[in-house]
N, C-alpha and C. Protein backbone atom coordinates (compact mmCIF):
# COMPACT_ATOMS: atom_id res chain seq x y z
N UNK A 1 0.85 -1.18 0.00
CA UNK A 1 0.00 0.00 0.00
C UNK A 1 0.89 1.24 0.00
N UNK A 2 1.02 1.95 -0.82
CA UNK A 2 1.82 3.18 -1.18
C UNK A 2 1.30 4.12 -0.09
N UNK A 3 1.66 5.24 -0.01
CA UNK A 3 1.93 5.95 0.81
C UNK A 3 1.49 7.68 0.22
N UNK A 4 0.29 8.29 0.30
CA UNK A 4 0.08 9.47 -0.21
C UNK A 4 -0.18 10.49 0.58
N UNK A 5 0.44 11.79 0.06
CA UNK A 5 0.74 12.90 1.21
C UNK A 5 -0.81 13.66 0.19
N UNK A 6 -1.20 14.52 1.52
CA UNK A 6 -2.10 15.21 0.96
C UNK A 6 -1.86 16.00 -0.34
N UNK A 7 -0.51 16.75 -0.27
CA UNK A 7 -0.06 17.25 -1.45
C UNK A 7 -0.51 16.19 -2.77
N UNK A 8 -0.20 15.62 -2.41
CA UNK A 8 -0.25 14.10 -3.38
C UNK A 8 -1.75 14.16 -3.81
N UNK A 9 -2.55 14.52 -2.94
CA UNK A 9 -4.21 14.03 -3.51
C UNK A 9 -4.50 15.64 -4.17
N UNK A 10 -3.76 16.69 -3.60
CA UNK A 10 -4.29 18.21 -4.36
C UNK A 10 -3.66 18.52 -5.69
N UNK A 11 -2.36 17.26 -6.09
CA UNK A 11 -2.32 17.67 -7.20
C UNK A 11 -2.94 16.32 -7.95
N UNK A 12 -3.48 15.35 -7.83
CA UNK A 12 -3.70 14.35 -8.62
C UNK A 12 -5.72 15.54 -8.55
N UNK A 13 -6.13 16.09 -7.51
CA UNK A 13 -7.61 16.58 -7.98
C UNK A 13 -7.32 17.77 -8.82
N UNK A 14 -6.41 18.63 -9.03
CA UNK A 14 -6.23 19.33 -10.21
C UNK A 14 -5.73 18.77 -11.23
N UNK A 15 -5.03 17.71 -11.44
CA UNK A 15 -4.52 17.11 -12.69
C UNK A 15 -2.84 17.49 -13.15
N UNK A 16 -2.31 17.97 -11.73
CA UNK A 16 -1.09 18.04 -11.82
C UNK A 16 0.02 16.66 -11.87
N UNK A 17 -0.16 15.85 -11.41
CA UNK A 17 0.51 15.19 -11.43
C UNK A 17 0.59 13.91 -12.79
N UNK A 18 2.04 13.20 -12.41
CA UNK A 18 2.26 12.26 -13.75
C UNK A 18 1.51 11.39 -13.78
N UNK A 19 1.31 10.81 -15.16
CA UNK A 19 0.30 9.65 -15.51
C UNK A 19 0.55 8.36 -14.53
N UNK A 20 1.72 8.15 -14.30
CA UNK A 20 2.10 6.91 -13.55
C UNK A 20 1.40 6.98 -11.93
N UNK A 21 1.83 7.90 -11.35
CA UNK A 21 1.50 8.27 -9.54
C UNK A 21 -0.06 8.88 -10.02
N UNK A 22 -0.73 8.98 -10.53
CA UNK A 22 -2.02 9.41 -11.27
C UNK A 22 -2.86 8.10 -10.96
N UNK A 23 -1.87 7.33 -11.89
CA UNK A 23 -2.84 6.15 -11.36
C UNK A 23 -2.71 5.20 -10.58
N UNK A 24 -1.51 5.27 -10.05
CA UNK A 24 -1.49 4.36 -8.62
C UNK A 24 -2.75 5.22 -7.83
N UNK A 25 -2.51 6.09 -7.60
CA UNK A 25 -3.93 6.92 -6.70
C UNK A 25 -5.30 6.69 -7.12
N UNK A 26 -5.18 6.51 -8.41
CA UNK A 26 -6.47 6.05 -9.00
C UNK A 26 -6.95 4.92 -8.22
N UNK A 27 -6.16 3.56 -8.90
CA UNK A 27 -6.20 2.47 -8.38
C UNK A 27 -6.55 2.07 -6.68
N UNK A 28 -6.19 3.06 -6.22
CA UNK A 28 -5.73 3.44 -4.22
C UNK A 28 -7.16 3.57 -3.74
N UNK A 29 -7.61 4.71 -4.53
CA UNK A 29 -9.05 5.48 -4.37
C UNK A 29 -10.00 4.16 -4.71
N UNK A 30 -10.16 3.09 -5.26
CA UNK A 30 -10.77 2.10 -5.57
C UNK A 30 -10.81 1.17 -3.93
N UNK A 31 -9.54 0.78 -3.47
CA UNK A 31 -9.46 -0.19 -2.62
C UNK A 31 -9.45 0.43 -1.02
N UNK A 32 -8.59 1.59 -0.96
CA UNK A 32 -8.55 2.14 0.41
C UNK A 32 -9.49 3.56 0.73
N UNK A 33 -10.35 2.85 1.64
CA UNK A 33 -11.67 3.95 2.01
C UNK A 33 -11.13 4.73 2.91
N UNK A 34 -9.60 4.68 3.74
CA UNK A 34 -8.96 5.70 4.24
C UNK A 34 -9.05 7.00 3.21
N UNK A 35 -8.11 6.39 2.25
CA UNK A 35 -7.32 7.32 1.31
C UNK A 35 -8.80 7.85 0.74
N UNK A 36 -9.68 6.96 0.45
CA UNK A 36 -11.35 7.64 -0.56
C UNK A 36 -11.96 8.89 0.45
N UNK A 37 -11.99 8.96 1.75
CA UNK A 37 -12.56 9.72 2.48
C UNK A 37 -11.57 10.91 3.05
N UNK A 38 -10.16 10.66 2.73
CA UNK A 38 -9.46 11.83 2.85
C UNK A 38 -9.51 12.87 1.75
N UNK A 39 -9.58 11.65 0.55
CA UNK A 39 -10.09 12.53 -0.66
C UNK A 39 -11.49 13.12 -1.04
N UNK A 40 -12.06 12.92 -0.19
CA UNK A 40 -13.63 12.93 -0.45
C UNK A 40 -13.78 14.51 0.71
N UNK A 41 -13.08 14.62 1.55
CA UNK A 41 -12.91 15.93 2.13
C UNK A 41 -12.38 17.06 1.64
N UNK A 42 -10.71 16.37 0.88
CA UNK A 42 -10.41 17.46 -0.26
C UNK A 42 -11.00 17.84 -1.30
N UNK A 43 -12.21 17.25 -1.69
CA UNK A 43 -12.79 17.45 -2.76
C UNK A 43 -13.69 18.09 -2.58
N UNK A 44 -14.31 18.12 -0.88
CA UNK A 44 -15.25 18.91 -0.93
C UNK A 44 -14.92 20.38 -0.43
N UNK A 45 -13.96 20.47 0.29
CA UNK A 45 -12.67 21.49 0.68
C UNK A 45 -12.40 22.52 -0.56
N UNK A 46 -12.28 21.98 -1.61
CA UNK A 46 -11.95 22.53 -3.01
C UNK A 46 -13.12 23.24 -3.78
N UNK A 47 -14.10 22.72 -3.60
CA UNK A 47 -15.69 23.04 -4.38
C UNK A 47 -15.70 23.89 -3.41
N UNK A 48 -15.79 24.51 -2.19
CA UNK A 48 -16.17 25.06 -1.33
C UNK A 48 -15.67 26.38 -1.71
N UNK A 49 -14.39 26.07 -1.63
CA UNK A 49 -13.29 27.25 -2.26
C UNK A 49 -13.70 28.42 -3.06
N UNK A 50 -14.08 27.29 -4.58
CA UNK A 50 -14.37 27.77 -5.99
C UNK A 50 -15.54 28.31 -5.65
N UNK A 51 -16.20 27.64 -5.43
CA UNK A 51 -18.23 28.35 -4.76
C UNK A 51 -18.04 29.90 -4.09
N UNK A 52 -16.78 29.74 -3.39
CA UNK A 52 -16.76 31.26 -2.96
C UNK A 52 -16.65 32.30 -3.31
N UNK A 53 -17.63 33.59 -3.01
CA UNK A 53 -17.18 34.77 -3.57
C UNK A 53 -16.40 35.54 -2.98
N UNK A 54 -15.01 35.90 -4.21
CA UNK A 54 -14.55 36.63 -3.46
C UNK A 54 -14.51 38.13 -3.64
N UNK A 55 -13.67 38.61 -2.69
CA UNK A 55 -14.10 40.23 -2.48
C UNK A 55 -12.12 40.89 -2.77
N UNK A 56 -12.32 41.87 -3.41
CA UNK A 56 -11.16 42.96 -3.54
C UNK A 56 -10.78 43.42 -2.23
N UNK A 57 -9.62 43.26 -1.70
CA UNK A 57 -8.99 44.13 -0.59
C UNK A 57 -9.45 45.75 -0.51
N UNK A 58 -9.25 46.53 0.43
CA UNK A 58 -9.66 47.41 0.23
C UNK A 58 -8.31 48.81 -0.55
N UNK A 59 -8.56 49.90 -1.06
CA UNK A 59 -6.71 50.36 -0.99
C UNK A 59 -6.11 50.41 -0.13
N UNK A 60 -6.57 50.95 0.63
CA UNK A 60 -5.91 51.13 1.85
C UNK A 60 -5.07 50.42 2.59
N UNK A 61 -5.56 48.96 2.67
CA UNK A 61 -5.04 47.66 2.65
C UNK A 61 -3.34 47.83 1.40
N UNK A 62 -4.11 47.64 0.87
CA UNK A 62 -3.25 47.58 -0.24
C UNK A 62 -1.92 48.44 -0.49
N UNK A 63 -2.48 49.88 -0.47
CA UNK A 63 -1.26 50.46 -0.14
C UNK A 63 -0.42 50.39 1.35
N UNK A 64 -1.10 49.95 2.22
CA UNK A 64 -0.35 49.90 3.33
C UNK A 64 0.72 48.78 3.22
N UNK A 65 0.58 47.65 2.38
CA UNK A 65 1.34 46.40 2.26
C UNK A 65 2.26 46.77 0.81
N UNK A 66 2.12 48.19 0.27
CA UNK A 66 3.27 48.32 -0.26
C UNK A 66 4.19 49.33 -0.31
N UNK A 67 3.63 50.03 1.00
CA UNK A 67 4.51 51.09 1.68
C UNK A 67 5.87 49.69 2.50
N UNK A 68 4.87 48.80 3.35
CA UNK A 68 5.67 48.20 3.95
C UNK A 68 6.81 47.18 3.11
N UNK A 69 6.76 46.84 1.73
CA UNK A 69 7.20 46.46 1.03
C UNK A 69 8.17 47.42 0.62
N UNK A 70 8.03 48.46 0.68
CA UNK A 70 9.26 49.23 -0.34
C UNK A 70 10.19 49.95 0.89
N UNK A 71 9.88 49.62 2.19
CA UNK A 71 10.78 49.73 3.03
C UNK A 71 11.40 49.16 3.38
N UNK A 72 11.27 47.63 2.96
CA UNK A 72 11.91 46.48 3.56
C UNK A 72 12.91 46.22 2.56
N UNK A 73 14.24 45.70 2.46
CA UNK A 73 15.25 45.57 1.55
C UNK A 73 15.02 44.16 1.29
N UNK A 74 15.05 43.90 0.04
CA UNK A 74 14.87 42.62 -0.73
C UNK A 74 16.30 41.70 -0.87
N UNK A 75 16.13 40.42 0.26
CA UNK A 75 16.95 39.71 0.29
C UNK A 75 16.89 37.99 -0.32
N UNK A 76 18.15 37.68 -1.02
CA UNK A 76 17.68 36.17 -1.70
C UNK A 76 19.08 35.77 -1.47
């Protein structure tokens, strides 16, 4: 029984991931009702998301986070 990190189930429900680990999870989601009901939360976790409306920051907001940005020195 393979081993899947949640990361693992958020990119196989967007369609990020490779055909191969795609379908071991496929296959997974068939036999293990662990793994089906962890996914069955992310899935509804995700619709919830998209369903939401969202709203514009306000400016004020906005400029305040790029006053604080252009004071801070950019380090990499």
């Amino acid at each position: 029984m393979p081993n899947f990190t949640p990361e693992d189930l958020l990119l196989y429900q967007v369609g990020e991931l490779d055909d191969a680990k795609s379908k071991m999870i496929t296959e997974e989601l068939f036999s293990n009702w662990t793994l089906r009901e962890k996914f069955d939360v992310l899935k509804e976790a995700f619709a919830r998301l998209n369903a939401m409306k969202l709203q514009s920051p306000r400016k004020q907001t906005i400029q305040s986070i790029m006053r604080y940005a252009m004071r801070k020195p950019v380090t990499v």
